[in-house]
Protein backbone atom coordinates (compact mmCIF):
# COMPACT_ATOMS: atom_id res chain seq x y z
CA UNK A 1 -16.36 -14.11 45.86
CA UNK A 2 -13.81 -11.48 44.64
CA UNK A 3 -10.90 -10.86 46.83
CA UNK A 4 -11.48 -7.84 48.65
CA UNK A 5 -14.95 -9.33 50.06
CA UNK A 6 -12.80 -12.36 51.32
CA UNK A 7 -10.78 -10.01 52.90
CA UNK A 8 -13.01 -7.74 54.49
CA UNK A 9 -11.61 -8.13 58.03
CA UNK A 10 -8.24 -6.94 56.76
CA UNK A 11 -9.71 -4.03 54.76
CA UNK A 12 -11.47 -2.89 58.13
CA UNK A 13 -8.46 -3.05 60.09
CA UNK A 14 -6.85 -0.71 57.55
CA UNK A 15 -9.31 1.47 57.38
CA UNK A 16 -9.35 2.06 61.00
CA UNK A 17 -5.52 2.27 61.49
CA UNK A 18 -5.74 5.31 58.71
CA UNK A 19 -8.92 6.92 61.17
CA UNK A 20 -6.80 6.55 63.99
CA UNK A 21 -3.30 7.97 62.39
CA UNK A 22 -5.15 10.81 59.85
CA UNK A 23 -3.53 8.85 56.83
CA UNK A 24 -0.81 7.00 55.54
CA UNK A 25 3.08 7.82 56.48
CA UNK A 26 3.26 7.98 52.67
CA UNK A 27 0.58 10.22 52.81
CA UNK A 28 1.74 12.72 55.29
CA UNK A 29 5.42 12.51 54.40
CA UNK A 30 4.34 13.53 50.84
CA UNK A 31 2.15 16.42 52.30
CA UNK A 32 5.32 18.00 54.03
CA UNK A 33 8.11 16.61 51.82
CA UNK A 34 10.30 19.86 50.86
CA UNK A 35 10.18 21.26 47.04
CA UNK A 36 13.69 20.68 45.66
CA UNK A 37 13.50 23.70 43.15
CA UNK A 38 16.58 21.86 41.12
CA UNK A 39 14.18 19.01 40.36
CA UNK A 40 11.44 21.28 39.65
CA UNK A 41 12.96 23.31 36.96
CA UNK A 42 15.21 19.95 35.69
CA UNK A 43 11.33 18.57 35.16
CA UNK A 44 9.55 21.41 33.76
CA UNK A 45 12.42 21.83 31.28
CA UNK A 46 11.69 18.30 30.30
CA UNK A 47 8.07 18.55 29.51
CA UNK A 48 8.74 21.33 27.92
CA UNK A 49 11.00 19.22 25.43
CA UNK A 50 8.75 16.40 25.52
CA UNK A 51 8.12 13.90 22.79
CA UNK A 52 4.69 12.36 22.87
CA UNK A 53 5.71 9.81 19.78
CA UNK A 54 8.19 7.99 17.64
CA UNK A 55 7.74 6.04 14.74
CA UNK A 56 7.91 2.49 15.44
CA UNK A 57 10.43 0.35 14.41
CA UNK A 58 8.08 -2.50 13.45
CA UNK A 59 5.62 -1.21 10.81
CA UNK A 60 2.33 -0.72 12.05
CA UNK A 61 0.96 -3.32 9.52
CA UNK A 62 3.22 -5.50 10.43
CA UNK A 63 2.70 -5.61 14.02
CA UNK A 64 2.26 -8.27 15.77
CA UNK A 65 -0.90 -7.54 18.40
CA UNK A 66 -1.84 -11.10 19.17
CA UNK A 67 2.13 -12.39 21.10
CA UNK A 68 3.40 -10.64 24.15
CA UNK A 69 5.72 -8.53 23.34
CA UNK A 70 9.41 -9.90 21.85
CA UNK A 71 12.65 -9.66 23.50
CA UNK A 72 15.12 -11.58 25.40
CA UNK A 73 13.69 -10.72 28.63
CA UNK A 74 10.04 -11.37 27.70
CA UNK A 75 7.80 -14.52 28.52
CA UNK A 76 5.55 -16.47 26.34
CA UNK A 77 2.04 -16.89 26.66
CA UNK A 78 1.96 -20.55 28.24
CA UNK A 79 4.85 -19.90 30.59
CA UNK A 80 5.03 -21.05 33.91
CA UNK A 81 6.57 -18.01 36.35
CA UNK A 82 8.08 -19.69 39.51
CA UNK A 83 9.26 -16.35 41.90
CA UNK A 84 9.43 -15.44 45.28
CA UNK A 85 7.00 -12.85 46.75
CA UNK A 86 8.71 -9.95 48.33
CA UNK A 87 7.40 -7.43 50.57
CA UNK A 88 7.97 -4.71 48.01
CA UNK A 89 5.62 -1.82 48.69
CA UNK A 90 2.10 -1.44 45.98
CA UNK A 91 -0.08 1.50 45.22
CA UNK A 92 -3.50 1.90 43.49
CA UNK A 93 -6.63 -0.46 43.58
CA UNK A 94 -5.66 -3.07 41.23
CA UNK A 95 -4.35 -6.07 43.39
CA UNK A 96 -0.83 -6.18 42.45
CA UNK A 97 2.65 -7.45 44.02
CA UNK A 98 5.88 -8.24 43.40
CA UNK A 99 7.62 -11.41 43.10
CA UNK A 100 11.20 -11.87 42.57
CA UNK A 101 12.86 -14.45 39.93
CA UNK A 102 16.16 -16.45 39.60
CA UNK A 103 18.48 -13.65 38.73
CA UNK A 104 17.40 -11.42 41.68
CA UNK A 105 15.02 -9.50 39.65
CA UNK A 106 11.58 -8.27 41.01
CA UNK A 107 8.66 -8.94 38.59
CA UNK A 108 5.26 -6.71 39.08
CA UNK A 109 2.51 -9.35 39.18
CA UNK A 110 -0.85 -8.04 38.33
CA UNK A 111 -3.87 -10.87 38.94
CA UNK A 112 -7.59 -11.50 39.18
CA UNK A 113 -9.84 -13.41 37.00
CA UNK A 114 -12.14 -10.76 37.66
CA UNK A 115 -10.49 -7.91 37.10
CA UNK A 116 -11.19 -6.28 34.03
CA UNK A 117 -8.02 -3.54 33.78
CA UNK A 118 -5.50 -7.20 33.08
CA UNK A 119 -7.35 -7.16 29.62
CA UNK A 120 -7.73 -3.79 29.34
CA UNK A 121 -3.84 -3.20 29.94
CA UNK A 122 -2.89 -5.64 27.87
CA UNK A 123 -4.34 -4.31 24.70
CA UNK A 124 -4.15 -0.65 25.25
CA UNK A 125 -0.45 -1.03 25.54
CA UNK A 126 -0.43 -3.31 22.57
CA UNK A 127 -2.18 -0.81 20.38
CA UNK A 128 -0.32 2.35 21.84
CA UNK A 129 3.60 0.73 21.43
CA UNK A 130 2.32 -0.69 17.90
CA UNK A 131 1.49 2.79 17.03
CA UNK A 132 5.05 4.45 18.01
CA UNK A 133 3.12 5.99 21.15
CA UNK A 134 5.12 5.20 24.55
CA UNK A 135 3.72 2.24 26.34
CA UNK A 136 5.41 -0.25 29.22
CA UNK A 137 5.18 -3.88 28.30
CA UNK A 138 2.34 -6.15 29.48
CA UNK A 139 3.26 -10.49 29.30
CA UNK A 140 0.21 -12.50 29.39
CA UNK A 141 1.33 -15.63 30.81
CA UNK A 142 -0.58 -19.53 31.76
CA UNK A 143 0.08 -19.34 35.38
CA UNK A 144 2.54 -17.24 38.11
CA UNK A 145 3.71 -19.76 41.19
CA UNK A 146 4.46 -17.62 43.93
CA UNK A 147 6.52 -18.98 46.49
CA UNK A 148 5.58 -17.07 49.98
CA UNK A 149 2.48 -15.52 48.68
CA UNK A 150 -0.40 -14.74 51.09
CA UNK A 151 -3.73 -16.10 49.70
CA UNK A 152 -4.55 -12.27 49.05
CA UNK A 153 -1.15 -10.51 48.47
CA UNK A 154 -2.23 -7.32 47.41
CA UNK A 155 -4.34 -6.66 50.57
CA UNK A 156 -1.95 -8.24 52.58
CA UNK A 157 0.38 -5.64 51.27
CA UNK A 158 -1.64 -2.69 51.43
CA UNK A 159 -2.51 -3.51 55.40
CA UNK A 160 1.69 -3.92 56.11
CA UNK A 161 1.97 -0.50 54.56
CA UNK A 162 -0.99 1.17 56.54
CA UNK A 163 -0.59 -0.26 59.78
CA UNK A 164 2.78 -2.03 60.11
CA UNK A 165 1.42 -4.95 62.05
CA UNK A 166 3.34 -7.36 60.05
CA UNK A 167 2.06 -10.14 62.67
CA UNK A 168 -1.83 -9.29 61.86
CA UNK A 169 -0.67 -8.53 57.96
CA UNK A 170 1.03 -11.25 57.31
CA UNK A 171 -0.17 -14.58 59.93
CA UNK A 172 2.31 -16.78 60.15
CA UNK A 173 5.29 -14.90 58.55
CA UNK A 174 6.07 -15.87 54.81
CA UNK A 175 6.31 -19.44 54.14
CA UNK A 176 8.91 -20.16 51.08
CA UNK A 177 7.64 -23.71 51.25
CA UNK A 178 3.77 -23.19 50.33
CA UNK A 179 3.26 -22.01 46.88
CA UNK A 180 0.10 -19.82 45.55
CA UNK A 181 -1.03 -20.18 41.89
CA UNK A 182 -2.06 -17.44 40.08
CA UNK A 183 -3.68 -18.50 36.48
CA UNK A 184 -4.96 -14.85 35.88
CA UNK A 185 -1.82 -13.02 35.91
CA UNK A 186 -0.22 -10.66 33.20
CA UNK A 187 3.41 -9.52 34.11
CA UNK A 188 4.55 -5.74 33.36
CA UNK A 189 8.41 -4.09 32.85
CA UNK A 190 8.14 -0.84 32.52
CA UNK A 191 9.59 1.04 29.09
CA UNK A 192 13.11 1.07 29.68
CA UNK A 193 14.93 4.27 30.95
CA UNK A 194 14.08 6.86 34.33
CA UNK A 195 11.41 8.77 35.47
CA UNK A 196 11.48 12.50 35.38
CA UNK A 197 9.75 13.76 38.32
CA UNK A 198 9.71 16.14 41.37
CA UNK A 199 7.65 14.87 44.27
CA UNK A 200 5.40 15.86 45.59
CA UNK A 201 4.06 17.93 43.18
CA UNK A 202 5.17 16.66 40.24
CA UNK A 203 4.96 13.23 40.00
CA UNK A 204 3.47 12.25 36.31
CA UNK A 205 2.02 14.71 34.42
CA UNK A 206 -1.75 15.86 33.81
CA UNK A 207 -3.76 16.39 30.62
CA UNK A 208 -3.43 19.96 31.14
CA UNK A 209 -0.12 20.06 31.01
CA UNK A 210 0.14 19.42 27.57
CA UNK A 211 -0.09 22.90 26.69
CA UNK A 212 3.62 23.64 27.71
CA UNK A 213 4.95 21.15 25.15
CA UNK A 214 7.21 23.63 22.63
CA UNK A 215 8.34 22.36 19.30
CA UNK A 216 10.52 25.42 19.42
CA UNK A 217 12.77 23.72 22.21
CA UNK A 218 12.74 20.04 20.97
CA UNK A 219 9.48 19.13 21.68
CA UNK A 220 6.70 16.85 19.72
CA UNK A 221 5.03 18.74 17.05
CA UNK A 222 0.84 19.56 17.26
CA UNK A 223 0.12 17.22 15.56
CA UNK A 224 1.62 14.39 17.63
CA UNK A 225 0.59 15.75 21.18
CA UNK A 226 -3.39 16.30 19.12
CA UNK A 227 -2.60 12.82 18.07
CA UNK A 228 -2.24 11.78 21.33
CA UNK A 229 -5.32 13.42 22.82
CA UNK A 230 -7.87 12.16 19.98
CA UNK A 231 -6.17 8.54 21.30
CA UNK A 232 -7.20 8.66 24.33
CA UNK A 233 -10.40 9.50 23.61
CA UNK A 234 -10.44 6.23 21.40
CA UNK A 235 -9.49 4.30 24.25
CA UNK A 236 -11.93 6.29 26.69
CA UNK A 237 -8.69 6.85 29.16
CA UNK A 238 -10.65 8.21 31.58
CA UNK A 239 -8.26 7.46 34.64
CA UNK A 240 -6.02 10.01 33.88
CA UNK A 241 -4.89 11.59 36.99
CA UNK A 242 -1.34 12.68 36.95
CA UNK A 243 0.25 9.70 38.28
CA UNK A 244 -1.10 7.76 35.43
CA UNK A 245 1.19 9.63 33.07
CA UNK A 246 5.19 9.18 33.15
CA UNK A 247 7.42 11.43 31.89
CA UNK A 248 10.92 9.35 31.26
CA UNK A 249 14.10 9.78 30.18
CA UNK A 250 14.28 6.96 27.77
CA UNK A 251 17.53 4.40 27.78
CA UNK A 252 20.21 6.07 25.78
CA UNK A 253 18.87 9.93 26.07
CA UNK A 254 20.69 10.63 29.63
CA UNK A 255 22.66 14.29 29.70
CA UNK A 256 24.83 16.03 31.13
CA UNK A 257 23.83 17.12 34.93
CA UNK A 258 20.30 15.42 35.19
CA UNK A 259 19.26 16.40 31.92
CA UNK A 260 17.50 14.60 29.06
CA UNK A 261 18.06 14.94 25.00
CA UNK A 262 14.93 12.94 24.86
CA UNK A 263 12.43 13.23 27.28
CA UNK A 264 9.42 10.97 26.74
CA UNK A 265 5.62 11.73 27.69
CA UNK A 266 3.74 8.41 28.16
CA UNK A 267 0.63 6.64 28.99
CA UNK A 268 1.74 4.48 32.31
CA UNK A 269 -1.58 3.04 33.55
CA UNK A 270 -4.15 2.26 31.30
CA UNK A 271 -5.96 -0.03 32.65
CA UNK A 272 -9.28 2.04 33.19
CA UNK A 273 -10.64 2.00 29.14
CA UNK A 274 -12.18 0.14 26.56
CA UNK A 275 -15.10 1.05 28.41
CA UNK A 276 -15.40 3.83 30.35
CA UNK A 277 -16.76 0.59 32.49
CA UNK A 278 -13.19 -1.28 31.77
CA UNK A 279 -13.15 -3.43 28.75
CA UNK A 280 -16.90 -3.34 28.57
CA UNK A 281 -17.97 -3.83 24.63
CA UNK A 282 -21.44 -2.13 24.82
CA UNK A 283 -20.25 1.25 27.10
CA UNK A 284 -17.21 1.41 24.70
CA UNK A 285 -19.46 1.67 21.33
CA UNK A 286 -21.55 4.07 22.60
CA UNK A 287 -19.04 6.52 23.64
CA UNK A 288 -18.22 8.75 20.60
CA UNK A 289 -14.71 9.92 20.10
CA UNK A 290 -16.00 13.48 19.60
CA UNK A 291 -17.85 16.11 21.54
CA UNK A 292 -18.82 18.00 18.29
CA UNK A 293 -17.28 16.25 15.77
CA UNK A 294 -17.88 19.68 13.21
CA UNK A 295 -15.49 21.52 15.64
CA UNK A 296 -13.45 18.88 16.14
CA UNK A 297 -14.30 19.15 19.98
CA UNK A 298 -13.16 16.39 22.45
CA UNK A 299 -14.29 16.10 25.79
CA UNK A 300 -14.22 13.50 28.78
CA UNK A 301 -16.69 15.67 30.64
CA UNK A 302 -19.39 12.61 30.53
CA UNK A 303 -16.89 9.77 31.68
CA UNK A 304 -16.40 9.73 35.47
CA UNK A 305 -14.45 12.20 37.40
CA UNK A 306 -15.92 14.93 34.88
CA UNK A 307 -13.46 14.23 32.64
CA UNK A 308 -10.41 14.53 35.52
CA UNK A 309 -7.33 16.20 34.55
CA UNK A 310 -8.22 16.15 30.56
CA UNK A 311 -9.40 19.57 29.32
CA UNK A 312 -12.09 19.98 26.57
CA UNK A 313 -9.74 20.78 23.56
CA UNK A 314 -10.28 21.08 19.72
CA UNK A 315 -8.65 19.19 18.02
CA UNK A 316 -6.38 20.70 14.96
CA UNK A 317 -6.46 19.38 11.28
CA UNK A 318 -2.83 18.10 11.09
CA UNK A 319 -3.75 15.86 14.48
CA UNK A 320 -6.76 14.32 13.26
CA UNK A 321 -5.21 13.29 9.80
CA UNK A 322 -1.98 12.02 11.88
CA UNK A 323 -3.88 9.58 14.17
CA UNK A 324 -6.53 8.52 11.29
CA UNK A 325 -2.79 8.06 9.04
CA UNK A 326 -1.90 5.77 12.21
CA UNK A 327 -4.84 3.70 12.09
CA UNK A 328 -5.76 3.05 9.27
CA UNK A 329 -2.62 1.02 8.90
CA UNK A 330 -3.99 -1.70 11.12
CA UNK A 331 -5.73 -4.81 9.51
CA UNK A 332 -9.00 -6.72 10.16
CA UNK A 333 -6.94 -9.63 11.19
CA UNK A 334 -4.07 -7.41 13.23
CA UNK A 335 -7.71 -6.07 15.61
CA UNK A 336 -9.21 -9.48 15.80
CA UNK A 337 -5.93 -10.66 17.22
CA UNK A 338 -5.67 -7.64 19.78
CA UNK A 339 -8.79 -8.34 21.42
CA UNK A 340 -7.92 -12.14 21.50
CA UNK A 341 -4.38 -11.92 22.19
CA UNK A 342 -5.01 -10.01 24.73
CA UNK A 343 -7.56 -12.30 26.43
CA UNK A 344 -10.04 -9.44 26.26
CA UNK A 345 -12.87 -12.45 24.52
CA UNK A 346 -12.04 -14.59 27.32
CA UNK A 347 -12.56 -12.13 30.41
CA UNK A 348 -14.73 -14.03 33.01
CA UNK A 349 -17.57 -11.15 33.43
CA UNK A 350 -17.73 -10.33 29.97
CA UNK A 351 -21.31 -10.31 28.03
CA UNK A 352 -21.70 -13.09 24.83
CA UNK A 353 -21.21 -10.37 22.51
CA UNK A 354 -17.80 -9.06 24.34
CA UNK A 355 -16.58 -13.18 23.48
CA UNK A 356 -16.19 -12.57 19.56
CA UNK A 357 -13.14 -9.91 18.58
CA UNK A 358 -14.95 -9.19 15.28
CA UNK A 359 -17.93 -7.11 17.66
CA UNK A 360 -14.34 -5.48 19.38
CA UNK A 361 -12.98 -4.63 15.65
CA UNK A 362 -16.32 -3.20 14.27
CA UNK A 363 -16.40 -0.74 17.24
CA UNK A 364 -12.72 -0.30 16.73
CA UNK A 365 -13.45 0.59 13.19
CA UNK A 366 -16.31 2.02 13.78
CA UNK A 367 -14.35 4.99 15.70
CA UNK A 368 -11.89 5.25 13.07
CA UNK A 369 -14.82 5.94 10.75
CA UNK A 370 -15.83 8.95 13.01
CA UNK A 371 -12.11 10.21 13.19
CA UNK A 372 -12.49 10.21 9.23
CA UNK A 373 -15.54 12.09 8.52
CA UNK A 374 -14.97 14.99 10.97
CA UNK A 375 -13.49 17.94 10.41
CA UNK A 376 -12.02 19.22 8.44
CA UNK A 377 -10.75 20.73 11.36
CA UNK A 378 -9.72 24.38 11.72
CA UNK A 379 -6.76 25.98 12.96
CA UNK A 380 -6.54 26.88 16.40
């Protein structure tokens, strides 16, 4: 049984702590938190100077989509995490914590055998960072030992946060001595640098909100932000409420005063695609990149939420040739190792079809055919 059935007496205690308070402290402290309008405008200044890409210092033929990524602080794919669960607060639905390594540093832990956004996470961020589009870094690794772990940490968490009965949370306190295994477990750092933000309202940013990038005051070009649009309708990013965006200020780009030279517009949870059903082969062929592919028309209207905070949009010319200049780059071999790399062939719920990365790469290729032979598009 999955996790959150095994912890159904936990998940009703929640629940009724939340009927009994009218929501979260998070919740309500977010509802009446004051609007700093110094933040505000420090934000809004950096969307409107937002990049949306950069060309990647690895060539995208040359990419390596099958490793984690490289880098001193990285982990290899049979590595053995030993850490320390912490009491760190979570968010969202996929079961998640935090455990904290020799060196003092806290790791976000993402787990489940069953849980198809792992996969899903893994590759999209591959394929988005290979492509010189902003993406955090996802480690697949053999196995995370969590010293102090709960049996379900996630849950446990999300009750401590919700109620605060650590003694009904958490039985027996946190025992350093008894170790958990998790063998499906993927590790994420985020892209290095700050978030730009202005809580409550604006935390992340929304599809919409797009529209206020200016090239005239530093920010990406149409073609890159049209780029980025026509990408997520590759991926089926469906999940795209605000908070699932990040707007950063990138290592390096810091001002003067709060500012940014740089600001960066990224994709920060995209765990929800390859589907719209979550790395799900058949649901991903069969939706189409484009709405009307003569008008160059995208549109997430038919995925769930109605298409959420994405706005139908035509696509212009110079967008559709940059993304199809971005993809076409990428090898037979470099997709085949994506979808394996990335465990995607290996997910447990997966059908027989979903186990072989060439069916992944023909549908891969398959929408790069229909990016080719629309259009052409016309101005907007």
């Amino acid at each position: 049984m999955r996790e959150v059935a095994r912890f159904g007496l936990l998940a009703l205690m929640t629940a009724g702590a939340l009927a009994c308070s009218g929501g979260s402290d998070a919740e309500r402290a977010g509802a009446n938190a004051p609007r700093d309008a110094g933040a505000v405008a420090l934000r809004n200044e950096a969307f409107t100077s937002a990049h949306v890409w950069t060309a990647p210092a690895t060539p995208i033929a040359e990419a390596n989509l099958r490793d984690n990524p490289p880098g001193a602080d990285g982990f290899p794919a049979d590595a053995e995490v030993a850490c320390k669960f912490t009491l760190q607060e979570v968010s969202g639905t996929t079961p998640k914590f935090y455990c904290e390594v020799a060196g003092g540093e806290a790791l976000k832990i993402k787990y489940g055998a069953g849980n198809p956004e792992l996969t899903a996470e893994v590759a999209a961020t591959r394929l988005l960072g290979a492509l010189g589009f902003g993406a955090d870094r996802m480690y697949v690794v053999k196995r995370v030992k969590c010293a102090g772990c709960p049996t379900y940490p996630f849950y446990a968490l999300k009750c401590l946060k919700e109620t605060g009965l650590r003694s009904a949370c958490l039985p027996g306190g946190i025992d350093y001595d008894s170790v958990v295994n998790f063998d499906s477990a993927v590790i994420e750092r985020r892209l290095a640098g700050r978030k730009i933000e202005a809580p409550p309202d604006h935390v992340g940013w929304p599809w919409f909100e797009l529209e206020k990038i200016d090239p005239a005051r530093g920010g990406s070009p149409l073609a890159e932000v049209d780029a980025l649009r026509l990408m997520a309708m590759v991926l089926a990013h469906w999940d795209n409420k605000a908070e699932n965006q990040r707007l950063m200020c990138p290592a390096g780009a810091d001002g003067p005063n709060g500012t940014c030279t740089r600001p960066l517009a990224i994709l920060q949870d995209v765990g929800a695609t390859f589907g719209p059903v979550k790395a799900e082969l058949h649901n991903w062929r069969s939706t189409p990149v484009w709405a009307d592919a003569k008008t160059c028309t995208v549109s997430m209207k038919s995925l769930p939420w109605n298409g959420a905070t994405f706005p139908d949009r035509r696509i212009s010319e110079d967008g559709r040739l940059f993304l199809l200049g971005l993809l076409e780059q990428l090898s037979d071999q470099q997709l085949r190792d994506l979808f394996e790399g990335s465990r995607m062939t290996l997910f447990d719920q997966i059908s027989g079809e979903g186990r072989n990365p060439d069916a992944w790469a023909s549908v891969f290729k398959d929408k790069v055919r229909q990016i080719r032979e629309a259009g052409p598009c016309r101005d907007q």
